[in-house]
Protein backbone atom coordinates (compact mmCIF):
# COMPACT_ATOMS: atom_id res chain seq x y z
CA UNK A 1 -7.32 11.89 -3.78
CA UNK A 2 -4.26 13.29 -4.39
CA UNK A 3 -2.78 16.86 -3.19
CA UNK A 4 -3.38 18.62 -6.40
CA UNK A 5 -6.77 17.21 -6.99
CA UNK A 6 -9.66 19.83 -6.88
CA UNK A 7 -11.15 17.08 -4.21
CA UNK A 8 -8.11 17.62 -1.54
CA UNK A 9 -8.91 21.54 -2.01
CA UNK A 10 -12.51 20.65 -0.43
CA UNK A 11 -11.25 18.00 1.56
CA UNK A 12 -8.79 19.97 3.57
CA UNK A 13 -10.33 23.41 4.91
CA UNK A 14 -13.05 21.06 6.39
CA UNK A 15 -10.24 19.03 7.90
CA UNK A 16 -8.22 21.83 9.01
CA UNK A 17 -11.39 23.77 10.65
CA UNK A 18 -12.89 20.81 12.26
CA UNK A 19 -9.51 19.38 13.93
CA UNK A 20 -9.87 23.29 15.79
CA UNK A 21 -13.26 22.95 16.85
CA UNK A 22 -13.30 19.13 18.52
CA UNK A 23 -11.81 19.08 21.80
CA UNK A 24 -8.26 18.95 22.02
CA UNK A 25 -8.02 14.48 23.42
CA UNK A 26 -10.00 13.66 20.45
CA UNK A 27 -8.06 15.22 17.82
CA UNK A 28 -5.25 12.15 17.78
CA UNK A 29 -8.42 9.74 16.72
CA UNK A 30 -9.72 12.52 14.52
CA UNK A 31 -6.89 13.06 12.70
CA UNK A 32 -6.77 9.02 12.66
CA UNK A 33 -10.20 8.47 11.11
CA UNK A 34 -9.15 11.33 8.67
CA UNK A 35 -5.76 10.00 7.32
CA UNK A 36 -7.66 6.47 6.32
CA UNK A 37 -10.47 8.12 4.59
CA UNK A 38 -7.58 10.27 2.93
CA UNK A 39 -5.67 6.80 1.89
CA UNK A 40 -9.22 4.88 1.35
CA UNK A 41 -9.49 7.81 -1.33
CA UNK A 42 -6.53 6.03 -3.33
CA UNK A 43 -6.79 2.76 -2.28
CA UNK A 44 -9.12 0.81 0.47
CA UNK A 45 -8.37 -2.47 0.15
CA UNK A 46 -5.08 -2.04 1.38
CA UNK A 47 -6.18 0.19 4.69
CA UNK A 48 -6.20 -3.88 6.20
CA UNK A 49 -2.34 -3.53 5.44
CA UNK A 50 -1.79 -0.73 6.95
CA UNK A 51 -3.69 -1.36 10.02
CA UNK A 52 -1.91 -4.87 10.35
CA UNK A 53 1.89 -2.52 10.50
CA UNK A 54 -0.10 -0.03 13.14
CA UNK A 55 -0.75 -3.74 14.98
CA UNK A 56 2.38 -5.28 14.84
CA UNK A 57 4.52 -2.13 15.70
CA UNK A 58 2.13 -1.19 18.32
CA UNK A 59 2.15 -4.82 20.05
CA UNK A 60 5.65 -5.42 19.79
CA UNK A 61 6.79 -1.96 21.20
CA UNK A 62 4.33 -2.61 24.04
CA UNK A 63 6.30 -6.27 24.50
CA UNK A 64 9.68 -4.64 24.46
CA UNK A 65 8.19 -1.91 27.09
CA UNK A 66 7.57 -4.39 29.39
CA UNK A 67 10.57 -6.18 29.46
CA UNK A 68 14.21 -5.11 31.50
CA UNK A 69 16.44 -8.08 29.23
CA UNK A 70 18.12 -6.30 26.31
CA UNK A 71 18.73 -9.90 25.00
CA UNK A 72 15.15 -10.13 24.69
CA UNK A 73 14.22 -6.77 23.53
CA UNK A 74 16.45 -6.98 20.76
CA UNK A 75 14.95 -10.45 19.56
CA UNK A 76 11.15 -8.59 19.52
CA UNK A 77 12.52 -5.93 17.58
CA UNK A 78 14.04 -7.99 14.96
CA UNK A 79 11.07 -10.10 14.70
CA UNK A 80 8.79 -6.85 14.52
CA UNK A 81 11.01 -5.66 11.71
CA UNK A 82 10.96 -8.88 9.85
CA UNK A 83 6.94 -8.90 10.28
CA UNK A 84 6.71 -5.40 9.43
CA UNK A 85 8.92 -5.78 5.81
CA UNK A 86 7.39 -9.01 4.90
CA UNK A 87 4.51 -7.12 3.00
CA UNK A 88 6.71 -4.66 1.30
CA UNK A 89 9.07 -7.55 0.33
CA UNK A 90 6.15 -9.46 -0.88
CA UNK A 91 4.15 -6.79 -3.02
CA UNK A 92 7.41 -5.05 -4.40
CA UNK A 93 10.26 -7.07 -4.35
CA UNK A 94 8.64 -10.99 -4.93
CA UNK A 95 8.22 -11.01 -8.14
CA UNK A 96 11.59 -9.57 -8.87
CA UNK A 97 13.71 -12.10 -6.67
CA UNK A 98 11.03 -14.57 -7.94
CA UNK A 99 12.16 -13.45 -11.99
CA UNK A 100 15.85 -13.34 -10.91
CA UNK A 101 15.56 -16.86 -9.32
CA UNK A 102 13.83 -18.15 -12.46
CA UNK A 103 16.58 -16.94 -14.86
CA UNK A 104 19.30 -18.20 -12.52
CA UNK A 105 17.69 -21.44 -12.65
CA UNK A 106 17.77 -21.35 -16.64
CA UNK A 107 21.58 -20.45 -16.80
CA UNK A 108 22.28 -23.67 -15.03
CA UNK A 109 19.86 -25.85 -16.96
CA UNK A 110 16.93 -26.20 -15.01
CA UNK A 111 13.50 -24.91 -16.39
CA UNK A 112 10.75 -24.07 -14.01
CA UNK A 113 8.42 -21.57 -13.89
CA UNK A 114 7.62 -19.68 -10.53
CA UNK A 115 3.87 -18.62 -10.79
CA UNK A 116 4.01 -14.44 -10.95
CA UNK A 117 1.50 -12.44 -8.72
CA UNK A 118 0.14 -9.15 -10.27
CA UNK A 119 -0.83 -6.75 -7.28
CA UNK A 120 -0.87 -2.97 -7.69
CA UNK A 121 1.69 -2.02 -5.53
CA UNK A 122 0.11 -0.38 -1.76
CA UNK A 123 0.87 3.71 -2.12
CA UNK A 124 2.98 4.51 0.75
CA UNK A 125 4.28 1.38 1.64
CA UNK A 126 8.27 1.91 1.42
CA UNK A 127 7.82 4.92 3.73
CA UNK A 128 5.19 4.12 6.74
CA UNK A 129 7.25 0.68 6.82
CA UNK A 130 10.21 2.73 7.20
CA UNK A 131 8.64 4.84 10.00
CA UNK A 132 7.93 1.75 12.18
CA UNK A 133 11.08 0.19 11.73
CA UNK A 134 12.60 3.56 12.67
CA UNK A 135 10.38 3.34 15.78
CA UNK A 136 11.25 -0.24 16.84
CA UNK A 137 14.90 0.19 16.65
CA UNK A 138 14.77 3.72 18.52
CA UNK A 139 12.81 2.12 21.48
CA UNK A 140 15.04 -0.85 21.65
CA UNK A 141 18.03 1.84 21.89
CA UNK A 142 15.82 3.57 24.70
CA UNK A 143 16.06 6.84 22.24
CA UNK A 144 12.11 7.03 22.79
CA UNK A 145 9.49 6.11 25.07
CA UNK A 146 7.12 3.34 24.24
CA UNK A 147 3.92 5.02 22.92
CA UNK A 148 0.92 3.57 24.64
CA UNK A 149 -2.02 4.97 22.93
CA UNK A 150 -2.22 2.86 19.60
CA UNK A 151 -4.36 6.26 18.60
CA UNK A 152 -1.29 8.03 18.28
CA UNK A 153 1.08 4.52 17.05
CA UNK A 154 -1.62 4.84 14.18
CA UNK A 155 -1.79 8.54 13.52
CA UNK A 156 2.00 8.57 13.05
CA UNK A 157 2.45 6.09 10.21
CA UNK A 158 -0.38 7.21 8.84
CA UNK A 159 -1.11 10.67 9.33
CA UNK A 160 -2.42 12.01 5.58
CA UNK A 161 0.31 14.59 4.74
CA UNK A 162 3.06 12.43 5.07
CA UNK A 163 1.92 8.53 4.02
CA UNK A 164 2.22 8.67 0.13
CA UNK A 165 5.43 10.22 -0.05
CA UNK A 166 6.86 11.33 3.32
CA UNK A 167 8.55 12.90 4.81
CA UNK A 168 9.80 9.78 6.66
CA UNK A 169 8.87 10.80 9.63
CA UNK A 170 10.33 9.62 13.66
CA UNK A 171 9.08 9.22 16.37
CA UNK A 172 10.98 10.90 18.54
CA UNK A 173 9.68 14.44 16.77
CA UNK A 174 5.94 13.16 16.69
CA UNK A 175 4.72 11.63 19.73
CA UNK A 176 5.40 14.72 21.70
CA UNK A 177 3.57 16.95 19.62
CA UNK A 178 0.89 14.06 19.30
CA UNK A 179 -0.06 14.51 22.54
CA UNK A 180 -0.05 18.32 22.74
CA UNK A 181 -2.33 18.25 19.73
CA UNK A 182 -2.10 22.03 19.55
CA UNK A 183 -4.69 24.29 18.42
CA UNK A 184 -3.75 26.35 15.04
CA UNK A 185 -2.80 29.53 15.56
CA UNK A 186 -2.72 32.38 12.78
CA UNK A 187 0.66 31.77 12.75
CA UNK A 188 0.69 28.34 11.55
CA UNK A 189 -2.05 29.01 9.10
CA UNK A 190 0.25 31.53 7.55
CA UNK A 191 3.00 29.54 7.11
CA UNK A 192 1.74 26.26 6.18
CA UNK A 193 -0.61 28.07 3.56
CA UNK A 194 2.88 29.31 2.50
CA UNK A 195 4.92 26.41 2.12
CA UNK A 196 1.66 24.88 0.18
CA UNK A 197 1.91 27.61 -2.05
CA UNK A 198 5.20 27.01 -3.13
CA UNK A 199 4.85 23.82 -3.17
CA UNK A 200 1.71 23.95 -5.86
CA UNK A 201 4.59 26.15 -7.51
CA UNK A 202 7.07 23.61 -7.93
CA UNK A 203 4.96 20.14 -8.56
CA UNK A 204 2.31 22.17 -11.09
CA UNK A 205 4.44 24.91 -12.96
CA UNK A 206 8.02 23.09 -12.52
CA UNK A 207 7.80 19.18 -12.02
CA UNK A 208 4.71 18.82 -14.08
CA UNK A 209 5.89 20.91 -17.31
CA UNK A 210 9.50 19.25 -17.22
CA UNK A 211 7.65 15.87 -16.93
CA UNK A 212 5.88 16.82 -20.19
CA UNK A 213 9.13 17.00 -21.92
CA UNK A 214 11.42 14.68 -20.06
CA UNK A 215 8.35 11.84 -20.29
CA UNK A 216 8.32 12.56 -24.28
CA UNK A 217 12.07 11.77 -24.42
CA UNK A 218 12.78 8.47 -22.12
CA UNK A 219 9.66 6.97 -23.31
CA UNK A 220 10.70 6.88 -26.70
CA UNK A 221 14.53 7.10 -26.59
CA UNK A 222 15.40 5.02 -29.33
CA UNK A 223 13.77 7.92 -31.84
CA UNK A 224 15.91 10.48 -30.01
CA UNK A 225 19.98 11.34 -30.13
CA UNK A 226 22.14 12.01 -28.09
CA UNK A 227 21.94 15.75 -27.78
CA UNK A 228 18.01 15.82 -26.79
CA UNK A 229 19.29 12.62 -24.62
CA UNK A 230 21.93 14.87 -22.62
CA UNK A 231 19.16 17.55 -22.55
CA UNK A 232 16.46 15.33 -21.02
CA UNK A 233 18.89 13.80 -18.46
CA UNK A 234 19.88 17.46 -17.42
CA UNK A 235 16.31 18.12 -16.97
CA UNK A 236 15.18 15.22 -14.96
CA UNK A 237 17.11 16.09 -11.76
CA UNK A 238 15.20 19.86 -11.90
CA UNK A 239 11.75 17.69 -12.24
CA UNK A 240 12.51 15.22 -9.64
CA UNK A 241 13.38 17.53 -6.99
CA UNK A 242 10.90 20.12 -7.84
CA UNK A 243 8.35 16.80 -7.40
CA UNK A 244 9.36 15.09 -4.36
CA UNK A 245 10.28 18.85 -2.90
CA UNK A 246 6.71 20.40 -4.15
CA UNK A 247 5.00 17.45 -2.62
CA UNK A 248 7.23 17.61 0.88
CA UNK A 249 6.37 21.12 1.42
CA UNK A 250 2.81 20.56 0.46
CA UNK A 251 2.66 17.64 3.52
CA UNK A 252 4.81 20.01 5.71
CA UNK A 253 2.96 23.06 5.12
CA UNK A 254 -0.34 20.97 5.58
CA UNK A 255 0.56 19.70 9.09
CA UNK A 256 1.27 23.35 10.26
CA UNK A 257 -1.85 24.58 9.37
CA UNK A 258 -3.05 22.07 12.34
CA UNK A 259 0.03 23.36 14.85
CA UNK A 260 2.25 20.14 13.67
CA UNK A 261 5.89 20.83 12.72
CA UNK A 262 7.34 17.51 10.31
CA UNK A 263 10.61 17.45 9.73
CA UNK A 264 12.11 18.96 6.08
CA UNK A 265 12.98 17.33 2.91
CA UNK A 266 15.19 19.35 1.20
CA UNK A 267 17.37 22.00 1.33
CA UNK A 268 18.50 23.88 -2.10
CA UNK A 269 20.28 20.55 -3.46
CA UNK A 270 21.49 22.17 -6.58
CA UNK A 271 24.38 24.63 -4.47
CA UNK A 272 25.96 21.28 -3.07
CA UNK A 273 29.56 21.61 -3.64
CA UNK A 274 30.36 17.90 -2.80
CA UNK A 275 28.07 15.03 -3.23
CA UNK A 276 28.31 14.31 0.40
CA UNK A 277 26.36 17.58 1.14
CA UNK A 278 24.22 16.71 -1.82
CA UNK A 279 22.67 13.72 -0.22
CA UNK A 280 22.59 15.82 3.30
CA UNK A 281 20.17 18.31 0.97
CA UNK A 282 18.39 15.88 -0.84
CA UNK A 283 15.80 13.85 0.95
CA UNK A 284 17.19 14.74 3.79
CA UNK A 285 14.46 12.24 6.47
CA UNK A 286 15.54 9.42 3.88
CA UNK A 287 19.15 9.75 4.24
CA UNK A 288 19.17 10.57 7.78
CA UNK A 289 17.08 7.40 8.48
CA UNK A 290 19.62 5.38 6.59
CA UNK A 291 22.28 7.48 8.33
CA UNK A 292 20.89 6.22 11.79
CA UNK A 293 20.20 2.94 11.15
CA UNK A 294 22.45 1.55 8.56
CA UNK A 295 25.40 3.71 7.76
CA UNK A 296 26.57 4.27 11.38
CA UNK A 297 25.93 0.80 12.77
CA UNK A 298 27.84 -0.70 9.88
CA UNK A 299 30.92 2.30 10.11
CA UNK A 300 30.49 1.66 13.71
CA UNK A 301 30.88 -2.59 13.04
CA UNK A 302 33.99 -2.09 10.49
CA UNK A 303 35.94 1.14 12.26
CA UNK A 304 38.67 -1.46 12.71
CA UNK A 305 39.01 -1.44 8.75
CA UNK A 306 39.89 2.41 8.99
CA UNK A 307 38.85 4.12 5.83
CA UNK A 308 37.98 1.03 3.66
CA UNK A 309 35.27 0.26 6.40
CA UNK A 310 33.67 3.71 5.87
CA UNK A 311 33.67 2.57 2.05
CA UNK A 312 32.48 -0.65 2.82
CA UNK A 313 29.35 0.88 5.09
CA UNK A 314 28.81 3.45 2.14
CA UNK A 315 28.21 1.16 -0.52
CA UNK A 316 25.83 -1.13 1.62
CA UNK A 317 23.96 1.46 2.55
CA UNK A 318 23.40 3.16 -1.25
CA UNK A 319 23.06 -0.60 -2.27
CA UNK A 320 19.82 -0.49 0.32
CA UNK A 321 18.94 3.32 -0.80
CA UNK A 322 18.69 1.73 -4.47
CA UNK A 323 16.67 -1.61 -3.11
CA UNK A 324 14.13 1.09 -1.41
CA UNK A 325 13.54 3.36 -4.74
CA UNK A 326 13.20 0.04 -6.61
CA UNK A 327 12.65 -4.10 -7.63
CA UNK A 328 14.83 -3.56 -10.67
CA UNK A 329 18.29 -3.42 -11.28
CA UNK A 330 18.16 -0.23 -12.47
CA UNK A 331 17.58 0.95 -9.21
CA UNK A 332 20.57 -1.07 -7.84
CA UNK A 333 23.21 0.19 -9.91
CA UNK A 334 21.56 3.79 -8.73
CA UNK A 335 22.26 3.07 -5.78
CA UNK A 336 25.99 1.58 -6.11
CA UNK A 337 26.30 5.09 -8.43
CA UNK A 338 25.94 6.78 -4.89
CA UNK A 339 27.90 4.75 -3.16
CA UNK A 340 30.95 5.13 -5.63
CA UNK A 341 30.62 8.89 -6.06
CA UNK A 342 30.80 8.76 -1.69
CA UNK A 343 33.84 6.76 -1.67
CA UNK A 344 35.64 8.20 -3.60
CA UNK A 345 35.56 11.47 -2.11
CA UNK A 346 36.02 9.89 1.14
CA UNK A 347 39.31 8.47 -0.23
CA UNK A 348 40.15 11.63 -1.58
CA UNK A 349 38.62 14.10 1.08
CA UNK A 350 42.28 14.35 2.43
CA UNK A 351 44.08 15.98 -0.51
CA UNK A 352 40.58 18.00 -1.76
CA UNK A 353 40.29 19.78 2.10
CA UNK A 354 44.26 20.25 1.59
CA UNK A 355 44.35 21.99 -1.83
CA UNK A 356 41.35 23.97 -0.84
CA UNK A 357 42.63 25.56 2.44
CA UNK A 358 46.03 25.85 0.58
CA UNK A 359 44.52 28.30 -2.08
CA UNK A 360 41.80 29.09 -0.17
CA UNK A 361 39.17 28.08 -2.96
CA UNK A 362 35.93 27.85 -0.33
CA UNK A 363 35.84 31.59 -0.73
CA UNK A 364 36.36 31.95 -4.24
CA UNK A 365 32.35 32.09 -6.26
CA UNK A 366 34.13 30.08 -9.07
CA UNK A 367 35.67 27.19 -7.54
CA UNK A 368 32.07 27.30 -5.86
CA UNK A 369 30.43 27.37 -9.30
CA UNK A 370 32.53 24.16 -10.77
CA UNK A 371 32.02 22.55 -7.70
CA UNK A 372 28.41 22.45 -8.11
CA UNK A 373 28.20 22.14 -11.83
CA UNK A 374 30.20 19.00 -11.50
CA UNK A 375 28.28 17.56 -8.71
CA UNK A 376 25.09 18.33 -10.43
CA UNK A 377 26.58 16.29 -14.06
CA UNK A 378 27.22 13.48 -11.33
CA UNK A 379 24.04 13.35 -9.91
CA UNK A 380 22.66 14.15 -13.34
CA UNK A 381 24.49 10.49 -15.06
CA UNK A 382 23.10 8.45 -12.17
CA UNK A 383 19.86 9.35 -12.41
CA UNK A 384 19.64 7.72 -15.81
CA UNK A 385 19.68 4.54 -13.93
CA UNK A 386 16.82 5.50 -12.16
CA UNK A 387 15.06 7.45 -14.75
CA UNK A 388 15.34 4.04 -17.12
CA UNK A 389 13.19 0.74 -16.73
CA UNK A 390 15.80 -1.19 -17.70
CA UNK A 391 19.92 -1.45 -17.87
CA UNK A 392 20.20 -2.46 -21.40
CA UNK A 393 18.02 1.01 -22.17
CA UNK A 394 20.21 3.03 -19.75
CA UNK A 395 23.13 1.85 -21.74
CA UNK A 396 21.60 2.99 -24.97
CA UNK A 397 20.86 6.20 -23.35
CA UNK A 398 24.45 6.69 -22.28
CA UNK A 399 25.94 5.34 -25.61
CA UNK A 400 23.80 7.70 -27.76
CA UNK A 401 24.88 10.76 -25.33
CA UNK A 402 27.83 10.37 -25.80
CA UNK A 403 28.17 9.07 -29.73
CA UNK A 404 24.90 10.14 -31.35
CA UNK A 405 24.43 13.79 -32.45
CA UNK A 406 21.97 15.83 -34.01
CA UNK A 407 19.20 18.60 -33.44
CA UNK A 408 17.81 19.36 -30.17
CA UNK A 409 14.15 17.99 -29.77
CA UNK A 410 12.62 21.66 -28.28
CA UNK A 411 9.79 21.36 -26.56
CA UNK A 412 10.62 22.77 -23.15
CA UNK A 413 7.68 25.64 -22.87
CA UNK A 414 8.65 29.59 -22.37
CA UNK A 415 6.52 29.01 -19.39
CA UNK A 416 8.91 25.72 -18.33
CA UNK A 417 11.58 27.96 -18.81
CA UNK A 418 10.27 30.68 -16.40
CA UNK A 419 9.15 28.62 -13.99
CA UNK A 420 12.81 27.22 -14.08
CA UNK A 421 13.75 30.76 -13.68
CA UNK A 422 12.01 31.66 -10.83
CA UNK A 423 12.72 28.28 -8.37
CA UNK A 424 16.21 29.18 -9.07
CA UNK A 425 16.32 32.85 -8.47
CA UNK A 426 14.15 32.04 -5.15
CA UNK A 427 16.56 28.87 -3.81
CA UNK A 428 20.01 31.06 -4.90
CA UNK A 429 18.16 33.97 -2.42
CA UNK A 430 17.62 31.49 0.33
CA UNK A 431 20.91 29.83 -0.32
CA UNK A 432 23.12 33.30 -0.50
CA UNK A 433 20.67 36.46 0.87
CA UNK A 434 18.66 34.62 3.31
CA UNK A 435 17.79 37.98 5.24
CA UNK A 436 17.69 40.53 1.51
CA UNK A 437 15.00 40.81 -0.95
CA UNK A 438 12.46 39.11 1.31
CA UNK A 439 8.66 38.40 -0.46
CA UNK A 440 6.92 35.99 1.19
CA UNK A 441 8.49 37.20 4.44
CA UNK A 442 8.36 40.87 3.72
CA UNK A 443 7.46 43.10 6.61
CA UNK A 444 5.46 45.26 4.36
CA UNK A 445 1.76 43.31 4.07
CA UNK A 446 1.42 45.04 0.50
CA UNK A 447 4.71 43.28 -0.95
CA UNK A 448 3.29 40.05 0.88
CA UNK A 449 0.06 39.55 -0.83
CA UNK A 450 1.05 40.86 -3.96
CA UNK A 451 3.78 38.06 -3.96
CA UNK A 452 1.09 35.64 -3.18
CA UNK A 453 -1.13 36.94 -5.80
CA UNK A 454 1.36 36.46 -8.21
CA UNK A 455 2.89 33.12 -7.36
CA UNK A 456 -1.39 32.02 -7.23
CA UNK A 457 -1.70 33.29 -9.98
CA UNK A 458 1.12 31.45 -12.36
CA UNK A 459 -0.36 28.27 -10.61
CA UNK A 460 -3.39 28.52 -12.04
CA UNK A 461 -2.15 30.27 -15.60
CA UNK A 462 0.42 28.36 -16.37
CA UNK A 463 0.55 25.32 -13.76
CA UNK A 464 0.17 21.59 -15.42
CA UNK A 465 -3.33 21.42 -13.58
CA UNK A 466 -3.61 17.49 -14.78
CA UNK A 467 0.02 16.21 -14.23
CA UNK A 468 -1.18 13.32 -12.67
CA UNK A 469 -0.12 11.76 -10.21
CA UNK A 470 3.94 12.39 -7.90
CA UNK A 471 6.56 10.15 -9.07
CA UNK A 472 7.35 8.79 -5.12
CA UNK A 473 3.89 6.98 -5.06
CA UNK A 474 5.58 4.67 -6.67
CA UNK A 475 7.65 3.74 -3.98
């Protein structure tokens, strides 16, 4: 069962109107039973997985709870986190260290063969693993209380919204409101049914009709030049974030039709000016979590190396950002993209905030308009790394883009086109007349629904209404 399935339509009114009618201390273990039939819908066998990370983070949070000896507390938590990332290293990363270990052994002579295991990789698994890592480091640092109701240690890695593709949620924002368990009001009805309207908007009529194209090109790159090449790469970005973004406000949106606020995803990416506040935009819970847990303990560790250590901390914690989206290399040169575009404009913030306030370019729309042209072509480039399934194809790609012409493969719909239009006319309002030409928010009820009927409506004329499944399950 997926969001956009015409099951999850059934399946969540029910859930929705039955969470407000059981009394208010059941609703944690309500919710609870809910979220695993949700999962069971895509995959039951591994609900034993996810049950054994509930275990383990539950148990050793309780163990740290009870003890006063940081010494201690910190040895539980590492051995919770290497208990709770032995499953994700073992059904996505084995057989790619295993692979890398057997060609290293070729190069230096010795043939052996390291027996493979095929296992469909468990939906969700990079992000609830996140989650309780995220936990048993902030209760180690005494940033949250230990949680004693393994009702609510369940519930919050794997509460349905937010397991197949996150947010990545904390802790700190969710046990509070766990044990509230609010009733909905009209309120939050309103603007969850909102945010899951615009989020049908961008995965059906945006993600899903790019995908048609952009799928058409990378799978069969070696029939297409350069030009369409450059074209499909420009696209990607557009169908990624109107993906991951469609599906974050469809989980957010869901939660706050039951009272629950999760934290956002994105915010406009596209009018970054810098690629610093591009990855502050752009899955925002995944680069504040590596933010909190890897970039500032390891700036923190090397501030004695001045800038070089911030460069240092940056490219070890893109290197992990790429390791997360991916067991390829591929996804590791993504990652090392990032952390190359980051360092250099840390090395270079210096002379960039100096020429700016000089000529006073933060005010001028053009110097604006480069800037986020030019971040977007960077962002654009990497993704080709993560768009590809391998490096040697990635090169082809980025040979023939930049040596191959020829006619532009055009198959991007009217309807892709206007869809375009319209998530880019609504983000540049948000982004520059927040409080003008309100819809959605309009304090006249007539404008209101009719903007409701109309964005329904495109949905269901011109949405994608079989595009399959998000592209984060993967991870």
């Amino acid at each position: 069962m997926t969001f956009t399935s015409f099951e999850f339509l059934l399946f969540f009114p029910v859930v929705v109107l039955l969470y407000n009618i059981i009394p208010q201390k059941l609703r944690v273990w309500y919710l609870l039973v809910v979220s695993y039939v949700f999962y069971a819908f895509m995959q039951p066998v591994y609900l034993v997985l996810l049950a054994a990370v509930t275990g383990i983070t539950y148990g050793f949070t309780r163990w740290m709870g009870a003890t006063d000896d940081d010494d201690k507390k910190k040895r539980i938590m590492i051995w919770g986190i290497i208990l709770v990332l032995l499953p994700l290293f073992f059904f996505k990363y084995y057989n790619f260290v295993n692979e890398s270990i057997t060609a290293l052994l070729t190069a230096i002579g010795f043939h052996t063969a390291i027996p493979k295991i095929s296992w469909m990789l468990p939906v969700g698994i990079s992000f609830y693993t996140f989650m309780s890592i995220g936990y048993l480091v902030d209760v180690n640092n005494e940033e949250v209380e230990v949680e004693t109701n393994i009702g609510s240690v369940g519930l919050f890695l794997s509460f349905f919204p937010y397991i197949l593709s996150g947010p990545i949620e904390r802790a700190g924002n969710m046990f509070p409101q766990l044990k509230k368990m609010p009733t909905s009001q009209p309120s939050d009805l309103t603007a969850g049914l909102k945010l899951m309207l615009w989020g049908y908007f961008m995965k059906l009529c945006v993600a899903d009709r790019l995908g048609i194209y952009v799928d058409a090109v990378f799978n069969n790159f070696v029939n297409h030049n350069g030009t369409t090449l450059a074209f499909a790469t420009l696209l990607y970005p557009i169908q990624v974030y109107a993906d991951l973004g469609g599906y974050s406000l469809l989980a957010i949106g869901a939660a706050r039709c039951m009272g629950l606020k999760i934290i956002p995803n994105f915010n406009r990416p596209f009018f970054a000016t810098s690629m610093s506040e591009l990855w502050r935009r752009w899955h925002m819970s995944f680069i504040n979590w590596l933010t909190d847990y890897i970039y500032t303990p390891l700036s923190f560790a090397l501030r004695s190396w001045k800038i070089w250590g911030i460069v240092c901390a940056l490219m070890l914690t893109f290197l992990v950002s790429g390791i997360w989206h991916g067991a390829a290399i591929t996804s590791i040169v993504w990652g090392l993209v990032q952390g190359v575009y980051l360092s250099l404009e840390a090395l270079l913030q210096k002379k960039r905030s100096s020429m700016e306030s000089k000529h006073n370019l933060n005010k001028k729309w053009w110097y604006i308009l480069i800037c986020c042209v030019v971040v977007y072509l960077l962002f654009a480039f990497s993704q080709i790394f993560g768009r590809c399934a391998t490096l040697s194809d990635a090169w082809i790609v980025i040979r023939k883009i930049f040596n191959v012409r020829g006619s532009l493969f055009e198959e991007v719909t009217t309807y892709g086109w206007f869809s375009i239009l319209i998530l880019f006319v609504k983000d540049f309002r948000d982004e520059f007349f927040p409080n003008q030409f309100r819809l959605f928010e309009s304090s006249h009820i007539v404008i209101r629904f009719i903007s409701y009927a109309v964005i329904a409506f495109l949905i269901v004329s011109i949405g994608v209404l079989d595009g399959g499944q998000f592209i984060y399950f993967q991870f």
